[in-house]
Structures are given as structure tokens and as C-alpha cells.
C-alpha atoms as a PDB file:
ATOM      1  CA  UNK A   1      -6.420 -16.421   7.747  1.00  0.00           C
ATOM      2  CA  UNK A   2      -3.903 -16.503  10.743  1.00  0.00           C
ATOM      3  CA  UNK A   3      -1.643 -14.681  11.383  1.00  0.00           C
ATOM      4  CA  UNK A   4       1.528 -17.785  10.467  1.00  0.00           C
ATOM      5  CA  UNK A   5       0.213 -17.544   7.348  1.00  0.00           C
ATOM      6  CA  UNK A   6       0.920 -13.737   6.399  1.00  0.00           C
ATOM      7  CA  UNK A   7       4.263 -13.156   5.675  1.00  0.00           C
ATOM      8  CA  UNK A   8       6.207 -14.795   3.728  1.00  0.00           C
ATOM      9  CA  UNK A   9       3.825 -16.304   1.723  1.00  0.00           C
ATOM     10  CA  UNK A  10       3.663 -14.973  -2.005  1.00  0.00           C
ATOM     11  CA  UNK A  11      -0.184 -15.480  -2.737  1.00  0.00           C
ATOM     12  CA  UNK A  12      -2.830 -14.847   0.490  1.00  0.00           C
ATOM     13  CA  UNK A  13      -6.515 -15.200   0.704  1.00  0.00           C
ATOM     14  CA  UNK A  14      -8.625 -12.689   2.355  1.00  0.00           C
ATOM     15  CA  UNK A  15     -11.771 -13.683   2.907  1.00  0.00           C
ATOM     16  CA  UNK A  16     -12.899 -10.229   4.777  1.00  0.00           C
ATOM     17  CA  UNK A  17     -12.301  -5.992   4.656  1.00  0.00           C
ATOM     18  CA  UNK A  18     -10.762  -7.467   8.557  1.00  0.00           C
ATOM     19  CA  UNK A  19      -8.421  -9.876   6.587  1.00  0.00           C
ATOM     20  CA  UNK A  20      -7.202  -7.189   4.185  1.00  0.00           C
ATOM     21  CA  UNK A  21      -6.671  -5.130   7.217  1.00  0.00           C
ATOM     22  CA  UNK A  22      -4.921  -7.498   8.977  1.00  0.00           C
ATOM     23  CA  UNK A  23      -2.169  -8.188   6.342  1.00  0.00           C
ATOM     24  CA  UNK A  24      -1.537  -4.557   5.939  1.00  0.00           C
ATOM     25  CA  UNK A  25      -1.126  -4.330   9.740  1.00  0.00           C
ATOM     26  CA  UNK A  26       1.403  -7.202   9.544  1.00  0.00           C
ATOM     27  CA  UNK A  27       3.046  -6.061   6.475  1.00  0.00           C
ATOM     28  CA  UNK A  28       3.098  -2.656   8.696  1.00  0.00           C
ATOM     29  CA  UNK A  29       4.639  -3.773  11.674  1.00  0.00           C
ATOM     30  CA  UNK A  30       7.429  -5.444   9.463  1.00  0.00           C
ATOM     31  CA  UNK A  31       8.047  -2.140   7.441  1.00  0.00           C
ATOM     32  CA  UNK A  32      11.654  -0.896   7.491  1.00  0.00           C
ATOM     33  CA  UNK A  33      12.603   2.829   6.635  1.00  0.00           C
ATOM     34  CA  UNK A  34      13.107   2.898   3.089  1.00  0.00           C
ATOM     35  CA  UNK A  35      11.062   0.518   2.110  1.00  0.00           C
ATOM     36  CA  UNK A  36       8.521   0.916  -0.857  1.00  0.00           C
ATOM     37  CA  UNK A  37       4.805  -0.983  -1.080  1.00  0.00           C
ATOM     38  CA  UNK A  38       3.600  -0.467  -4.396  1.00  0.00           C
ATOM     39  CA  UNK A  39      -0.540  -1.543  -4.057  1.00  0.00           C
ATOM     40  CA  UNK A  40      -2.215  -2.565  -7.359  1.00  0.00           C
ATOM     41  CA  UNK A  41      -5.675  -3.369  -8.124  1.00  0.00           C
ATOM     42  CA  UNK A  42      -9.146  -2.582  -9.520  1.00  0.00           C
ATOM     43  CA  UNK A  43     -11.397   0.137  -7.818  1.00  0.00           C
ATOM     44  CA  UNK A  44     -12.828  -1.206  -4.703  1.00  0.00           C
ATOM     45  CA  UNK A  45     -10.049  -4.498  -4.510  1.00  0.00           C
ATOM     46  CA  UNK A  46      -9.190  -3.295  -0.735  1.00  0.00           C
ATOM     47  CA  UNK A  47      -5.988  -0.894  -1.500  1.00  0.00           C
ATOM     48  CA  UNK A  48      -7.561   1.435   1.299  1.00  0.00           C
ATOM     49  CA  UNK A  49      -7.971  -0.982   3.771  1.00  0.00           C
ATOM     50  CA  UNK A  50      -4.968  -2.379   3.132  1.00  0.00           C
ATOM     51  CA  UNK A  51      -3.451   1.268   3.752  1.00  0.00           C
ATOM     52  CA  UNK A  52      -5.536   1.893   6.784  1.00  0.00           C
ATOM     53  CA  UNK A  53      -3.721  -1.578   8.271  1.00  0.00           C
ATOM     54  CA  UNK A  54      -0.535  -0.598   7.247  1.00  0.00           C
ATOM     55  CA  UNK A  55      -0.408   2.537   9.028  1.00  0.00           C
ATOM     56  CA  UNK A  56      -2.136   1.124  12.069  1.00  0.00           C
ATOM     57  CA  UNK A  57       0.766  -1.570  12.267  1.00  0.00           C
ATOM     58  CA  UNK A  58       3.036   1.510  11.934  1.00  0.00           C
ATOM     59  CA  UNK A  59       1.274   3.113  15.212  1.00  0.00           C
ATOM     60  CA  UNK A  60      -0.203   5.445  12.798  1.00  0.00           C
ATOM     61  CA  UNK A  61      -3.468   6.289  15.181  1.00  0.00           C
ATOM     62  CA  UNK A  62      -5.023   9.191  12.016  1.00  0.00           C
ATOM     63  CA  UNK A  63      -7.968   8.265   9.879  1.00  0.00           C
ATOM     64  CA  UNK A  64      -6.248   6.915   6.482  1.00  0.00           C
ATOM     65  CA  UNK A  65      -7.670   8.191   3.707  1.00  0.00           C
ATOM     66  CA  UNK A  66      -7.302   7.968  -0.187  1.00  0.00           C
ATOM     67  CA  UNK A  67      -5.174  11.035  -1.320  1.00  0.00           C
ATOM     68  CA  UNK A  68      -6.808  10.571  -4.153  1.00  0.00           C
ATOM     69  CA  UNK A  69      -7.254  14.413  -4.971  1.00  0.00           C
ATOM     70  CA  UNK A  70      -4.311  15.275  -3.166  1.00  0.00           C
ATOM     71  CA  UNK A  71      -1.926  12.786  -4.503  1.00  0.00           C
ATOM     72  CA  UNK A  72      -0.069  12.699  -1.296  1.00  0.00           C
ATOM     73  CA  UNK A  73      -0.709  12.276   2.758  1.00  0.00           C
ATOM     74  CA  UNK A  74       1.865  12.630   4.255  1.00  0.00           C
ATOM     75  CA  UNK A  75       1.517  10.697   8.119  1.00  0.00           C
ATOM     76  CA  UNK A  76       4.445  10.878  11.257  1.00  0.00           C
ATOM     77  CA  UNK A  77       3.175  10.066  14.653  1.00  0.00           C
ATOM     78  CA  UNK A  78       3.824   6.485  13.948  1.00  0.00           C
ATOM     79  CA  UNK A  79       7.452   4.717  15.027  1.00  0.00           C
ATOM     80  CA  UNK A  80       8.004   5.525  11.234  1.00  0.00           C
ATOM     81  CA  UNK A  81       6.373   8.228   8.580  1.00  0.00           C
ATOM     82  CA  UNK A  82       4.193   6.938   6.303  1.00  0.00           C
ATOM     83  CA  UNK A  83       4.463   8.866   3.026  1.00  0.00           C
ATOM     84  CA  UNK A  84       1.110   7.695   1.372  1.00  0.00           C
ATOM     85  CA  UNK A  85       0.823   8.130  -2.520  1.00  0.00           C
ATOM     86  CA  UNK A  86      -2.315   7.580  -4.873  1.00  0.00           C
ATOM     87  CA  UNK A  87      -0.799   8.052  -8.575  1.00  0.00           C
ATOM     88  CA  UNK A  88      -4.497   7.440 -10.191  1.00  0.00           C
ATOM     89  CA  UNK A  89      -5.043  10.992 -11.285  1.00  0.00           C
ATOM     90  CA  UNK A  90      -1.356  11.928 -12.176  1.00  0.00           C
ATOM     91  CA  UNK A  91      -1.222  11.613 -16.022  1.00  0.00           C
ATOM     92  CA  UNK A  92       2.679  12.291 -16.427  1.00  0.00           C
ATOM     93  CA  UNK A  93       5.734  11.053 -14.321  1.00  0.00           C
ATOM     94  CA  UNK A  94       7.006  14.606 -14.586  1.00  0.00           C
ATOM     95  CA  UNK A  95       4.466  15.627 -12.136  1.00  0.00           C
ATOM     96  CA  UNK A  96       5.715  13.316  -9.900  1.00  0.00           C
ATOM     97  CA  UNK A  97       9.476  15.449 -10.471  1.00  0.00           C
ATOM     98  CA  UNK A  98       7.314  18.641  -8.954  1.00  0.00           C
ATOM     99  CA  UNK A  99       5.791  17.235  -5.842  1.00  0.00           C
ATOM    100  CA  UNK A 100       9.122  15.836  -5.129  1.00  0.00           C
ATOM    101  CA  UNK A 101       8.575  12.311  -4.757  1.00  0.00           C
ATOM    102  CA  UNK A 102      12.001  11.490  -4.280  1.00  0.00           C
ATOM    103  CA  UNK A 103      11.768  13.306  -1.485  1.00  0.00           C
ATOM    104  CA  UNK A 104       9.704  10.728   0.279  1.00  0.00           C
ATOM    105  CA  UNK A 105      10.903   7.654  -1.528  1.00  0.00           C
ATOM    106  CA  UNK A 106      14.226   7.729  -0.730  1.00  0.00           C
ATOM    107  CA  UNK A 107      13.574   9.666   2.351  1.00  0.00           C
ATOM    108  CA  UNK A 108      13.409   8.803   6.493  1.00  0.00           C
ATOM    109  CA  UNK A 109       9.803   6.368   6.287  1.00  0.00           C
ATOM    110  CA  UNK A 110       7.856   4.064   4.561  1.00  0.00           C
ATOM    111  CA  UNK A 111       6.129   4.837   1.198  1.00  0.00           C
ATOM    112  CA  UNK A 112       3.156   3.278  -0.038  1.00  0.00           C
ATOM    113  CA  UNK A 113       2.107   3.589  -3.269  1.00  0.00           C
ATOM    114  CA  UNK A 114      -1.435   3.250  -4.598  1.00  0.00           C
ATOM    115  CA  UNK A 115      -2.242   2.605  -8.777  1.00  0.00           C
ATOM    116  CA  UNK A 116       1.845   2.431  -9.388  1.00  0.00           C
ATOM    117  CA  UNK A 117       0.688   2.012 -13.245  1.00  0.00           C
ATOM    118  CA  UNK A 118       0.500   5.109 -13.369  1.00  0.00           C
ATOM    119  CA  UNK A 119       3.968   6.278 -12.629  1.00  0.00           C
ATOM    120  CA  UNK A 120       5.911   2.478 -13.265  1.00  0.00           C
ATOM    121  CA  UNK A 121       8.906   4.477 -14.767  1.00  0.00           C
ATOM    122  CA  UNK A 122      10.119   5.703 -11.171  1.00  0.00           C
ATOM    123  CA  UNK A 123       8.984   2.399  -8.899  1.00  0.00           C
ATOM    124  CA  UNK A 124      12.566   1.193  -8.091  1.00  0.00           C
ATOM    125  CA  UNK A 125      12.926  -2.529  -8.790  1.00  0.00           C
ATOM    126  CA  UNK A 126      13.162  -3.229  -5.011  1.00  0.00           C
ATOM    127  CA  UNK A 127       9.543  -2.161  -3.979  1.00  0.00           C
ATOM    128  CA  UNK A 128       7.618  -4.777  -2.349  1.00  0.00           C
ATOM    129  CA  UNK A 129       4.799  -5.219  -5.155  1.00  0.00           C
ATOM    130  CA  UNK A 130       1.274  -5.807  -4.087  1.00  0.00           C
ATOM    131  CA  UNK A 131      -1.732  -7.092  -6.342  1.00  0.00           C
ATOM    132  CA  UNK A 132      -5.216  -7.320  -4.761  1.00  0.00           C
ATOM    133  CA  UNK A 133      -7.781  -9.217  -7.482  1.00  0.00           C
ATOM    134  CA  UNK A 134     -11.401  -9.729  -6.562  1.00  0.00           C
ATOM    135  CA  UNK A 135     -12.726 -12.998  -7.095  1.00  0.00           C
ATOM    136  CA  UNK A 136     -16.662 -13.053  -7.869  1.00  0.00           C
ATOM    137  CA  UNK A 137     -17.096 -16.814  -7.549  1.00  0.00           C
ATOM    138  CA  UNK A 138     -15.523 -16.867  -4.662  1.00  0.00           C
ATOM    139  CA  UNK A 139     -17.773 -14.717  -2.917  1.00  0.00           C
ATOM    140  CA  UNK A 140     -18.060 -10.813  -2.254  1.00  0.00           C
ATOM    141  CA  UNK A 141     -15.595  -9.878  -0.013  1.00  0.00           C
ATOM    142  CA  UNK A 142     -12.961 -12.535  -1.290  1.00  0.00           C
ATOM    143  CA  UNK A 143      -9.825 -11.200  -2.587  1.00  0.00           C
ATOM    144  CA  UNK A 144      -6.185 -13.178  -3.638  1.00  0.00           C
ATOM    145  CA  UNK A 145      -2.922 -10.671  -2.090  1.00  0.00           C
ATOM    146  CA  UNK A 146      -0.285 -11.474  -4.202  1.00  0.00           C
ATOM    147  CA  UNK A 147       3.137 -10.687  -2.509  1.00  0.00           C
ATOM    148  CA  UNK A 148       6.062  -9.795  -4.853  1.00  0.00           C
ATOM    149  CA  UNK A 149       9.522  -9.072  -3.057  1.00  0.00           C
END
């Protein structure tokens, strides 16, 4: 993978956790205040990595984590916050209503969404919608990034 071949290209192979990283870090140096990343896929596709990437190409220098438990990380030393969601444990869009999400979607940075599924009724149509798949025959560590503007 180079790095020509990122962005704007709808469907990308990774063949590596460093490829997956690399396309976030792209995808993160791009990123425009405002803008949403929505980041779907099975349990151990990549969406962390991914994350981790993103924020780096935001100048993020923290240790990205899944805010898995906390539903929301909340990241500003980079040239933009990074308002990092995990929606796999919320089990009603109203709890999205108390945290405040619109807070940070419509707010100052960038938010990135991981298992959007799980709240698809408040995504706005213009999120940039990712979809990491695993690939067994391809080999272990292969994944197809599917790019929907």
C-alpha cells in the first residue's frame, strides 16, 4: 500500500496492523473540523488501529484507546480535538441525548465513531462511512477499507 493509493480510493487493501494505521493517519491528516468517521466492523477488524492513526495524523501524541466502557475519550492537544466514540455498549439512542453527543458532533473537532449500528438514527448522512472486513483466505492480517463519502 502507498501512500497515492489512500485517498480517494473507495475500496483499500491493508495487508498489515501498519497499513490500517497508515490510512487512519492519512485519513487524519485530511480531517476537517466537523467532520464525522463512522468505523464499522467485526471485533478485532482494526477499528483501534485505525483510531490510533487517525489521531496520530491529527498530532494527537496520547495512547488511543477503546472507550469502550466509557463510551467517550475525549482528545485536544492535536491541531484539532478528536471526540472519540465507541457506541457498542449503548443499547438506546436516548443515551446518546444524555452524554450530549451533539455536543461533540456538531462541535469545534473531528468525531470518530466506532460500532455506528448501534446508534444509526443520529449518524448524519454526511459522515465519511468506514467498513473494515477481514478476509481469512487472504491471510491473517488482511483486511478490505471500504471508503464511503
Amino acid at each position: 500500500m502507498t501512500a497515492e493509493n489512500l485517498v480517494p480510493a473507495e475500496e483499500i487493501e491493508s495487508f498489515s496492523r501498519e497499513d490500517t494505521f497508515a490510512l487512519g493517519q492519512k485519513l487524519g491528516e485530511a480531517a476537517k473540523e466537523g467532520q464525522i468517521y463512522v468505523l464499522s466492523g467485526d471485533l478485532g477488524t482494526g477499528k483501534t488501529v485505525f483510531a490510533k492513526g487517525f489521531a496520530q495524523g491529527l498530532g494527537i501524541v496520547s495512547d488511543v484507546t477503546s472507550p469502550t466502557f466509557t463510551i467517550l475519550q475525549v482528545y485536544e492537544e492535536g491541531r484539532l480535538p478528536l471526540y472519540h466514540f465507541d457506541a457498542y455498549r449503548i443499547g438506546d439512542e436516548e443515551e446518546m441525548y444524555e452524554i450530549g453527543y451533539e455536543e461533540y458532533f456538531f462541535g469545534d473537532g473531528v468525531t470518530l465513531v466506532e460500532w455506528p449500528e448501534m446508534i444509526e438514527g443520529l449518524i448524519p448522512d454526511e459522515a465519511v462511512r468506514l467498513v473494515i472486513e477481514k478476509d481469512p483466505e487472504r491471510g491473517f492480517d488482511y483486511r478490505r477499507i471500504t471508503i464511503k463519502k
